[in-house]
C-alpha atoms as a PDB file:
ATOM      1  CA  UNK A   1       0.000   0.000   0.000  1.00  0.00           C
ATOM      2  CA  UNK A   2       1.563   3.849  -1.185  1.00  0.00           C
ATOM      3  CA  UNK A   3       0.360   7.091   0.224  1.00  0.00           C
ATOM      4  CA  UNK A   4      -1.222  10.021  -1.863  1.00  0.00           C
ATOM      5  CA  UNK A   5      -1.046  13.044  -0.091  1.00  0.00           C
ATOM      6  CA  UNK A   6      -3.182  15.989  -2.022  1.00  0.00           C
ATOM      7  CA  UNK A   7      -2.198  19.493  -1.330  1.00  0.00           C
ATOM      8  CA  UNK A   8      -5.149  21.653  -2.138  1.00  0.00           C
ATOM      9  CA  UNK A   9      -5.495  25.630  -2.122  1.00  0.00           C
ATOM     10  CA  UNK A  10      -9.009  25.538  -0.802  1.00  0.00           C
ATOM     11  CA  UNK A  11     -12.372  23.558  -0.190  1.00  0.00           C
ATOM     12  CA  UNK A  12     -13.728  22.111  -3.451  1.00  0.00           C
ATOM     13  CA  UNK A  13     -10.268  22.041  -5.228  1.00  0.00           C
ATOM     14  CA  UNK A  14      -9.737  18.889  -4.388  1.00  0.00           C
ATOM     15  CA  UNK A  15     -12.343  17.049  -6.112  1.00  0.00           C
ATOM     16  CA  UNK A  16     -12.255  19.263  -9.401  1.00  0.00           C
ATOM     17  CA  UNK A  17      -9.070  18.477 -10.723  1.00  0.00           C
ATOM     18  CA  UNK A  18      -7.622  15.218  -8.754  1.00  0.00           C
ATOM     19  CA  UNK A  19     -11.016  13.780  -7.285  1.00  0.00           C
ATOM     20  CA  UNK A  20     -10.346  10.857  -9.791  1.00  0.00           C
ATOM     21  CA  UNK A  21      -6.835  10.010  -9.099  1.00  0.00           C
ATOM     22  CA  UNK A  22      -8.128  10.121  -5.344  1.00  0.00           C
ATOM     23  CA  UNK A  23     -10.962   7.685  -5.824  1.00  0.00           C
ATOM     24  CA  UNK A  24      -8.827   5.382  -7.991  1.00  0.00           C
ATOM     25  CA  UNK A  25      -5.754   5.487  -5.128  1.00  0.00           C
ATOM     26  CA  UNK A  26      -8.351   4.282  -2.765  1.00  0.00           C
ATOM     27  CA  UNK A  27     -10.354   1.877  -5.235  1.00  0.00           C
ATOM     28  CA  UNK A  28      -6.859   0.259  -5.475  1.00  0.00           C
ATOM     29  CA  UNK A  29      -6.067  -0.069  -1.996  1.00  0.00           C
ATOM     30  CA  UNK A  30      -3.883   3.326  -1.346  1.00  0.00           C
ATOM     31  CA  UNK A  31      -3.772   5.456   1.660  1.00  0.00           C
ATOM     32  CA  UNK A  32      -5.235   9.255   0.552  1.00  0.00           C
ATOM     33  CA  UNK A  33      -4.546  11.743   2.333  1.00  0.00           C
ATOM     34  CA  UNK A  34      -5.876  15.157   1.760  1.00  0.00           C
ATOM     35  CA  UNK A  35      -4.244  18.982   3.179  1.00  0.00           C
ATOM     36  CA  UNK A  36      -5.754  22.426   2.500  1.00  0.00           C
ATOM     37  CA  UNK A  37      -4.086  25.050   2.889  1.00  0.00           C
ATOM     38  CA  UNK A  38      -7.207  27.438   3.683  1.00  0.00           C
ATOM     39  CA  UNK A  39     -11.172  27.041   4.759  1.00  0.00           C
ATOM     40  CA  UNK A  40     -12.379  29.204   1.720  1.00  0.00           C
ATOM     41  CA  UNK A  41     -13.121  32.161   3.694  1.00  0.00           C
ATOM     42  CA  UNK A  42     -13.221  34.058   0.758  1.00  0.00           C
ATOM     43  CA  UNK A  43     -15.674  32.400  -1.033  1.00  0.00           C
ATOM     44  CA  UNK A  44     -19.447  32.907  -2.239  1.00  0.00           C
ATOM     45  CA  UNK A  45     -21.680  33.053   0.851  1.00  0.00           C
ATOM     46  CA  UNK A  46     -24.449  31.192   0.370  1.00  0.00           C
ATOM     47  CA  UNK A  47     -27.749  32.267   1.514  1.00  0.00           C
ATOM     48  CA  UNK A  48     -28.692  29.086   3.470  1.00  0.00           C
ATOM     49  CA  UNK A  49     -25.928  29.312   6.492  1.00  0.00           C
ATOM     50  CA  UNK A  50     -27.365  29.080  10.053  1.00  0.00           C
ATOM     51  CA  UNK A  51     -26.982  31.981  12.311  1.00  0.00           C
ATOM     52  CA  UNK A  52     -24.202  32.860  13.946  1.00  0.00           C
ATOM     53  CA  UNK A  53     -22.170  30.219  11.094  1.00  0.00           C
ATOM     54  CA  UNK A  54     -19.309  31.317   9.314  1.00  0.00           C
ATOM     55  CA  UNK A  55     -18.764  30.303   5.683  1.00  0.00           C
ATOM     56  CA  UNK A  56     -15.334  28.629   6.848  1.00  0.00           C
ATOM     57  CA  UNK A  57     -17.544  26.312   9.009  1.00  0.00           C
ATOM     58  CA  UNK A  58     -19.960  25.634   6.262  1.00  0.00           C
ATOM     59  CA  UNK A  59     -16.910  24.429   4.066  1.00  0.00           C
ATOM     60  CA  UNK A  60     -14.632  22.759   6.444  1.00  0.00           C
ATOM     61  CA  UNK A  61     -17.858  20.313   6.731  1.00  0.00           C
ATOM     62  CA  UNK A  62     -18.585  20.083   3.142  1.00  0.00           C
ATOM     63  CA  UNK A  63     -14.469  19.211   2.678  1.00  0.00           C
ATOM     64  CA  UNK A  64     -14.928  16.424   4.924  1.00  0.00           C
ATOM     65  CA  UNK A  65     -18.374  15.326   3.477  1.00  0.00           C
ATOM     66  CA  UNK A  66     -16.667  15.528  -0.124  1.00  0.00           C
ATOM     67  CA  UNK A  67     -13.760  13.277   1.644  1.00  0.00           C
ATOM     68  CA  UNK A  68     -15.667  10.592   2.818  1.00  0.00           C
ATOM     69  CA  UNK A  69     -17.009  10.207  -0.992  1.00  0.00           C
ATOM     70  CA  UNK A  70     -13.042  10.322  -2.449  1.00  0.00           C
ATOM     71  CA  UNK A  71     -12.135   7.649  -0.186  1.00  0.00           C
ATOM     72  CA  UNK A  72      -9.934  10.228   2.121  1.00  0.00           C
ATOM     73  CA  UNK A  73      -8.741   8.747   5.161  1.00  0.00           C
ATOM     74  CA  UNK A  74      -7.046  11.939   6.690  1.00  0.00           C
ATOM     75  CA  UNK A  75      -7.958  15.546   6.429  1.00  0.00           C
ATOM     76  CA  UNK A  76      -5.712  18.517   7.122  1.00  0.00           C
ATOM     77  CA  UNK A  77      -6.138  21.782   7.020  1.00  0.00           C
ATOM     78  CA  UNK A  78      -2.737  24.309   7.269  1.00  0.00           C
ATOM     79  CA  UNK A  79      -4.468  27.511   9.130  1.00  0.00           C
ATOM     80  CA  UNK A  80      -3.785  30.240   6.281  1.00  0.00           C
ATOM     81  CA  UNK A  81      -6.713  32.629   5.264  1.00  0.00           C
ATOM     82  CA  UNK A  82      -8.059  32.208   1.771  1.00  0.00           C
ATOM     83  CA  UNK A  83      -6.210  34.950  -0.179  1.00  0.00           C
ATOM     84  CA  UNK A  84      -9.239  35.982  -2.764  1.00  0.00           C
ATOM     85  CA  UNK A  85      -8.642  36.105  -6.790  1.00  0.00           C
ATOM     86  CA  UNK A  86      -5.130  37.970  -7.733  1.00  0.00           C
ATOM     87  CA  UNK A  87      -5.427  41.893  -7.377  1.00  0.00           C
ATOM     88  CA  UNK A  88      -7.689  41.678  -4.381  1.00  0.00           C
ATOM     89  CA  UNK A  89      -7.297  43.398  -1.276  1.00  0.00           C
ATOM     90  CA  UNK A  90      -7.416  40.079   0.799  1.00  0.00           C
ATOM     91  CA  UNK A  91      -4.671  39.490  -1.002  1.00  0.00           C
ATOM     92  CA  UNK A  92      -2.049  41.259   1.547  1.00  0.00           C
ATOM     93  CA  UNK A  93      -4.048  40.695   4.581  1.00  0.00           C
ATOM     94  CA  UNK A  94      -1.851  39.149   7.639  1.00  0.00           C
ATOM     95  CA  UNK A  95      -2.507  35.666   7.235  1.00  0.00           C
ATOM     96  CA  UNK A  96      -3.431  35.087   4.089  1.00  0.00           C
ATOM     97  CA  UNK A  97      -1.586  32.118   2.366  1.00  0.00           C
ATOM     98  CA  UNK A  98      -0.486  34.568  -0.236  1.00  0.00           C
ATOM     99  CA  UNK A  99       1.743  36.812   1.640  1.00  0.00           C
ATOM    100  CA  UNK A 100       2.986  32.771   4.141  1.00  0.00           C
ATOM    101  CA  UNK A 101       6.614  32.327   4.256  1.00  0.00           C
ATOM    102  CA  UNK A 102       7.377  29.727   1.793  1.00  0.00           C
ATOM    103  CA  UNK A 103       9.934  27.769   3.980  1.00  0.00           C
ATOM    104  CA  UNK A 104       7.638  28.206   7.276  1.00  0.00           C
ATOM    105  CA  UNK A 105       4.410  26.962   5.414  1.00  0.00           C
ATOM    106  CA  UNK A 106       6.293  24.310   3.494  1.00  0.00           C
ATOM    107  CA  UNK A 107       7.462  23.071   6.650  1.00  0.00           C
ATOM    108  CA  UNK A 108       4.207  22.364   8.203  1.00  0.00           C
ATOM    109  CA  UNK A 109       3.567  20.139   4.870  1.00  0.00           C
ATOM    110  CA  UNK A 110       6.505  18.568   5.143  1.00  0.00           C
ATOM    111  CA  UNK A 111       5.399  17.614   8.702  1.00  0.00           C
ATOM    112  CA  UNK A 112       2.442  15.791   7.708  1.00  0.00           C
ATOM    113  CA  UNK A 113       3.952  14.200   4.504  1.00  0.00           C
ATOM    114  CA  UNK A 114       7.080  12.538   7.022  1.00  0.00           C
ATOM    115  CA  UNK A 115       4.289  11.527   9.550  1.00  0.00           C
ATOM    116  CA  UNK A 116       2.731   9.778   6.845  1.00  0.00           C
ATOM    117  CA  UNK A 117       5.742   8.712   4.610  1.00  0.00           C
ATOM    118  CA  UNK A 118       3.987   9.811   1.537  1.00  0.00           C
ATOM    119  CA  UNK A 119       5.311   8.463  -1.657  1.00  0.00           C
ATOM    120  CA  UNK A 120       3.405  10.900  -3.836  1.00  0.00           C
ATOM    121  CA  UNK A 121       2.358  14.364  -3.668  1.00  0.00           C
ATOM    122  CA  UNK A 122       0.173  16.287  -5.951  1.00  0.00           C
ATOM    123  CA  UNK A 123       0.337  19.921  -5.899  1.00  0.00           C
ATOM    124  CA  UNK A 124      -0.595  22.685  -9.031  1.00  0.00           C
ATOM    125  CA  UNK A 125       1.331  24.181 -11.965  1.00  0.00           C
ATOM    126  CA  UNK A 126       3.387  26.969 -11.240  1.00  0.00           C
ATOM    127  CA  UNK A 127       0.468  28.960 -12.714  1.00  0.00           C
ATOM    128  CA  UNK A 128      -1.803  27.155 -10.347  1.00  0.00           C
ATOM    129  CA  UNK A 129      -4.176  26.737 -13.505  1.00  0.00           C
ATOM    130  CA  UNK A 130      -5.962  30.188 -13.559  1.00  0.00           C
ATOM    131  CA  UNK A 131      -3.757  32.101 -11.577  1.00  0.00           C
ATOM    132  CA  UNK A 132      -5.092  32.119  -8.455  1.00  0.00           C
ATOM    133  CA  UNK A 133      -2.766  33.569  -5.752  1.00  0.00           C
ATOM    134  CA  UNK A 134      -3.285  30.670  -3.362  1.00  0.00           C
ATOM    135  CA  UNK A 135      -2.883  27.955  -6.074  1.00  0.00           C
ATOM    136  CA  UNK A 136       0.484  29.453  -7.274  1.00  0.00           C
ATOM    137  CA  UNK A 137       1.116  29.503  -3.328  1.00  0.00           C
ATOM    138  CA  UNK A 138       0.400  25.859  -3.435  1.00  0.00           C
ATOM    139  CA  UNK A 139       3.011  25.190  -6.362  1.00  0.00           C
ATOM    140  CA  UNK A 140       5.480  26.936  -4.006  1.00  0.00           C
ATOM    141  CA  UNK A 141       4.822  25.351  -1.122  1.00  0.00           C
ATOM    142  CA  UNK A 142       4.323  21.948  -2.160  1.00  0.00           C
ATOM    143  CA  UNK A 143       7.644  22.296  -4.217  1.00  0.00           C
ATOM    144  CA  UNK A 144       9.405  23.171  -1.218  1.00  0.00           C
ATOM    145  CA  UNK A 145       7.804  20.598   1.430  1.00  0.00           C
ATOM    146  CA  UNK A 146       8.912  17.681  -1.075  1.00  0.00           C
ATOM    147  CA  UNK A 147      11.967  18.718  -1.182  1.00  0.00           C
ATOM    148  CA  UNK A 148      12.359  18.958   2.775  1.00  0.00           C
ATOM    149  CA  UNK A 149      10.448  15.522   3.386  1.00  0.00           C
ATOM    150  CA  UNK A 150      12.441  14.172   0.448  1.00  0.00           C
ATOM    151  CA  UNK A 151       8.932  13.086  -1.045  1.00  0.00           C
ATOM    152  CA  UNK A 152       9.926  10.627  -3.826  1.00  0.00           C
ATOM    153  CA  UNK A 153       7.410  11.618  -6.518  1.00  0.00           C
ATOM    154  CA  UNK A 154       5.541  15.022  -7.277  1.00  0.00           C
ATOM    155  CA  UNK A 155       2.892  15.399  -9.595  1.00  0.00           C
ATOM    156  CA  UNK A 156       1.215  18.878 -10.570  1.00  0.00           C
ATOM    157  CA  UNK A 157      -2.237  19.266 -11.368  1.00  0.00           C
ATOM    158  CA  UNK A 158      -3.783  21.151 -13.988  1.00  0.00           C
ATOM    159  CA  UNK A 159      -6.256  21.206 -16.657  1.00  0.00           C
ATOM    160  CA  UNK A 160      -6.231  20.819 -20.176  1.00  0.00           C
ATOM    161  CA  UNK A 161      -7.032  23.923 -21.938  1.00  0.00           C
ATOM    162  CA  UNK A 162      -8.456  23.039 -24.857  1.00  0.00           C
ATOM    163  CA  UNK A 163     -10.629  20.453 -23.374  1.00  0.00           C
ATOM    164  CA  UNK A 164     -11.849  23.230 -21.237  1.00  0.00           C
ATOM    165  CA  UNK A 165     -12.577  25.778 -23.914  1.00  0.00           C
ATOM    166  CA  UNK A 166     -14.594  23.046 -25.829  1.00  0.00           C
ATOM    167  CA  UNK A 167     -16.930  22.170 -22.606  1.00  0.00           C
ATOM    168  CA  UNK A 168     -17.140  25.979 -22.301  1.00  0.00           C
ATOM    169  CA  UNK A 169     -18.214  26.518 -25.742  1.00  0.00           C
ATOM    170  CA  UNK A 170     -20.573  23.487 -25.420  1.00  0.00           C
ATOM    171  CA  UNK A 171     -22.493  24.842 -22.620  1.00  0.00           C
ATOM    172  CA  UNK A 172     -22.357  28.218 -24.118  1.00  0.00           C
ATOM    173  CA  UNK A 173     -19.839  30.206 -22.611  1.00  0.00           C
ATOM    174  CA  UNK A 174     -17.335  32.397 -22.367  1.00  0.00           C
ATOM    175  CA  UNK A 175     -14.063  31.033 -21.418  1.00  0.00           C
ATOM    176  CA  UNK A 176     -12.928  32.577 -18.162  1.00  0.00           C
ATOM    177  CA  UNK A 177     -10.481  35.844 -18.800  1.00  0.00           C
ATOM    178  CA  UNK A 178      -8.414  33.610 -15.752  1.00  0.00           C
ATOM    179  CA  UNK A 179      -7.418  30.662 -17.802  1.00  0.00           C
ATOM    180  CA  UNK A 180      -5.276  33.324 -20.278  1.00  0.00           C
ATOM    181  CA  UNK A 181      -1.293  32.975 -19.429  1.00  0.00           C
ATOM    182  CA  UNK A 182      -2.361  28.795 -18.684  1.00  0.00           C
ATOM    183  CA  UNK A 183       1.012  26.617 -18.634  1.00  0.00           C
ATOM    184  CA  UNK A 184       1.154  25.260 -22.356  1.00  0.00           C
ATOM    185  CA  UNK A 185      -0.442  21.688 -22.946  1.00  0.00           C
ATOM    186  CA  UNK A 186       2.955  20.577 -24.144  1.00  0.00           C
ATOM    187  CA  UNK A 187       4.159  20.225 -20.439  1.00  0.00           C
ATOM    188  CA  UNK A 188       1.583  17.715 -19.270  1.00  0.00           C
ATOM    189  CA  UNK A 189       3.643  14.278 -18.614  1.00  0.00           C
ATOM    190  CA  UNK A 190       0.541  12.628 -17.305  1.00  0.00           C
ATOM    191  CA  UNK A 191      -2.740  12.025 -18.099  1.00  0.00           C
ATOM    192  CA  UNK A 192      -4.919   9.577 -16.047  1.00  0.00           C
ATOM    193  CA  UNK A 193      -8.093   8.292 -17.005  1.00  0.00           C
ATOM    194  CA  UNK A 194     -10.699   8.684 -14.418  1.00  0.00           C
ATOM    195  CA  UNK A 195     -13.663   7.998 -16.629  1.00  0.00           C
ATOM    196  CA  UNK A 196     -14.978   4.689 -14.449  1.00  0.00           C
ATOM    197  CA  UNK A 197     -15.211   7.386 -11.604  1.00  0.00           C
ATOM    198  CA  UNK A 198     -16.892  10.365 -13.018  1.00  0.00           C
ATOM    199  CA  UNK A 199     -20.115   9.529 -11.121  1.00  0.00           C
ATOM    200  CA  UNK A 200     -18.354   9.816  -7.586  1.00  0.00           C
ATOM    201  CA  UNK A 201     -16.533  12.821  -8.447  1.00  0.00           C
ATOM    202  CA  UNK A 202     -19.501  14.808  -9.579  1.00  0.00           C
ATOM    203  CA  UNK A 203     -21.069  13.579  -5.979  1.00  0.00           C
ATOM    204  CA  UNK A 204     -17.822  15.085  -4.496  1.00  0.00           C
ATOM    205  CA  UNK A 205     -18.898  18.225  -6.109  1.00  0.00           C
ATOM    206  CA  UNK A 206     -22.385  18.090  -4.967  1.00  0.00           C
ATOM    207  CA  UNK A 207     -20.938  17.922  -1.336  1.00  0.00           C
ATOM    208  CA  UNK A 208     -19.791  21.459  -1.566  1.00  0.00           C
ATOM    209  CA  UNK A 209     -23.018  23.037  -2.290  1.00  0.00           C
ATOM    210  CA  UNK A 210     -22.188  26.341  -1.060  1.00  0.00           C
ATOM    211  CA  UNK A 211     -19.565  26.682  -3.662  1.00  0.00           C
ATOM    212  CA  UNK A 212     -20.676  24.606  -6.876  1.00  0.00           C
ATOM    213  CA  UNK A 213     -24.693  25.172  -6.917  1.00  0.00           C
ATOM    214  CA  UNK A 214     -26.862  23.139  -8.861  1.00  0.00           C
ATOM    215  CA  UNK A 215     -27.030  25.804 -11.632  1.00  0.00           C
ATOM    216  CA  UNK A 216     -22.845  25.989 -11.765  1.00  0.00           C
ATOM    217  CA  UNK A 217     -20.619  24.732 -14.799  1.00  0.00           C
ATOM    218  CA  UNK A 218     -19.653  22.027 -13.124  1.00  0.00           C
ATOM    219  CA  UNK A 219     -23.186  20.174 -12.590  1.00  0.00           C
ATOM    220  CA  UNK A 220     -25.158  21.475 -15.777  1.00  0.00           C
ATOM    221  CA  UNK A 221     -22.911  19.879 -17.909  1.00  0.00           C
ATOM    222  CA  UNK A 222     -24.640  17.342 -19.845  1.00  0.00           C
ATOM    223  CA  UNK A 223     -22.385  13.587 -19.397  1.00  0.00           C
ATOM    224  CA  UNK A 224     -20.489  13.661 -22.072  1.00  0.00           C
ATOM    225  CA  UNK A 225     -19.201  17.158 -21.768  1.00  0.00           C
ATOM    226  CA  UNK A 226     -18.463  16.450 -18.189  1.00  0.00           C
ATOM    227  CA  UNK A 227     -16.491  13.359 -18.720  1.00  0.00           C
ATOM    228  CA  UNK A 228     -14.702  15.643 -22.195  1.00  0.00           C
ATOM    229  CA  UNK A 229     -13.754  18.384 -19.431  1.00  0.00           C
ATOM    230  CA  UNK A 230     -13.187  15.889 -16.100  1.00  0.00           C
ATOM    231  CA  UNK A 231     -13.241  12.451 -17.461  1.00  0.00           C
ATOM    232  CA  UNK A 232      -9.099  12.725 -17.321  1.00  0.00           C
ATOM    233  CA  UNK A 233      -6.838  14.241 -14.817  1.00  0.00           C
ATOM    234  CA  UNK A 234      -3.916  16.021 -16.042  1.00  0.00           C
ATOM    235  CA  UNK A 235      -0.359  16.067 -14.341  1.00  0.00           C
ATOM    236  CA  UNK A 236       3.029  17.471 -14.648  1.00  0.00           C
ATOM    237  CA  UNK A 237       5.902  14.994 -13.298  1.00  0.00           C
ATOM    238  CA  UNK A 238       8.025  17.413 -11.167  1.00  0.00           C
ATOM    239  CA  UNK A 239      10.803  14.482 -10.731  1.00  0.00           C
ATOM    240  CA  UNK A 240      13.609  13.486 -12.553  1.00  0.00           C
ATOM    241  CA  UNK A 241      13.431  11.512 -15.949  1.00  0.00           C
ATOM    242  CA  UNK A 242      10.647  10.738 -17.986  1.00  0.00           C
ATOM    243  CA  UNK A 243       7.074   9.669 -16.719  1.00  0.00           C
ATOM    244  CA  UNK A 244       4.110   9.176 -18.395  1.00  0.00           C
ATOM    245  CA  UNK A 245       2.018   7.639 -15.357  1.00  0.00           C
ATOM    246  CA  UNK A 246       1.115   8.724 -11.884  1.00  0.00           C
ATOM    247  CA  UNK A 247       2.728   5.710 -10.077  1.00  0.00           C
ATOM    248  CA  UNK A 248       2.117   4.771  -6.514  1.00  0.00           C
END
């Protein structure tokens, strides 16, 4: 048995673009471990929280809930605040996982990953696949914590562009200004089919209601265009030499 530890920006990430690759590691008899590095505080506040709830609380349960469905058997979450999209104020607020200390934040990965001798990480692309200031945090930081844990094998998650513009143009529309400056197809290494668990990772989504509503991209999609845009998970191998397969 290997252990998959995620490393995730914020609630919801996780099942988007590696909720297949977590299913399948735990289908196959894996240990999956999941760590994010914020509670989403910065996200779209729902109108259905309880009083006195905080939208951190909401999503802290939802990542767990989501969890359970990937097969997760250990959730972490590092502290930081959610940083908001790039150019917001939140942005340089004490706290927020843009403006961590690489080294200091990498270290409390590194932590977990040694307490669970993790033989593969997954982190983002160094353009943390829209440019989101907390997913380029996570390249950072999960580059780093590898390196101190001396993880064997790091894979970085992103999406395929193209597929992405063709499920956007499906559904009718607009491809997000975000995904402009995307780290060129040409550097995937991996690509892992996920198809068999499509079903389970669209539940995962479900599970974070206050973030992907019935009425979002992600669950309007008609079954093909889902599987076109999330039926395969898309990696580049940070190690050395070739690899064409996300190997536990």
């Amino acid at each position: 048995m290997a252990t998959l530890v995620t490393f995730h920006a914020h609630p919801d990430d996780e099942c988007i673009v590696t909720g297949g690759v977590m299913r399948k590691a735990f289908e196959e008899g894996h240990r999956v471990v999941l760590v994010v590095a914020t509670r989403g505080e910065a996200g779209e506040v729902p109108d259905f929280l309880e009083e006195n709830e905080e939208l951190w609380q909401r999503r802290v349960v939802e990542t767990h809930a989501a969890a359970d469905l990937l097969g997760v058997a250990r959730v972490e979450f590092l502290g930081y605040h959610d940083s908001g999209m790039m150019g917001d104020e939140l942005n340089s607020r004490p706290g927020s996982f843009w403006t961590a200390d690489v080294e200091e934040a990498a270290r409390k990965l590194a932590a977990i990953l040694v307490e669970e001798n993790a033989d593969v990480l997954t982190t983002y692309d160094s353009f943390g696949g829209y440019g989101h200031p907390d997913h380029i945090q996570v390249h950072r930081v999960g580059k780093r914590a590898a390196e101190i844990a001396g993880t064997p094998k790091v894979y970085e998650a992103m999406v395929r562009e193209s597929e992405f513009r063709e499920a956007f143009r499906r559904a009718g529309m607009e491809v997000p200004d975000e995904m402009e400056g995307a780290v060129p197809e040409s550097e995937i290494t991996v690509g892992v089919d996920v198809g068999q668990y499509l079903a389970v990772k669209r539940k995962a989504m479900r599970a974070h209601p206050s973030q992907i509503t019935e009425d979002s991209f992600f669950l309007t999609l008609d079954e093909e265009t889902f599987a076109l845009a999330f039926g395969t998970e898309w990696f580049i191998y940070a190690g050395d030499g070739p690899k064409d397969a996300l190997d536990l």
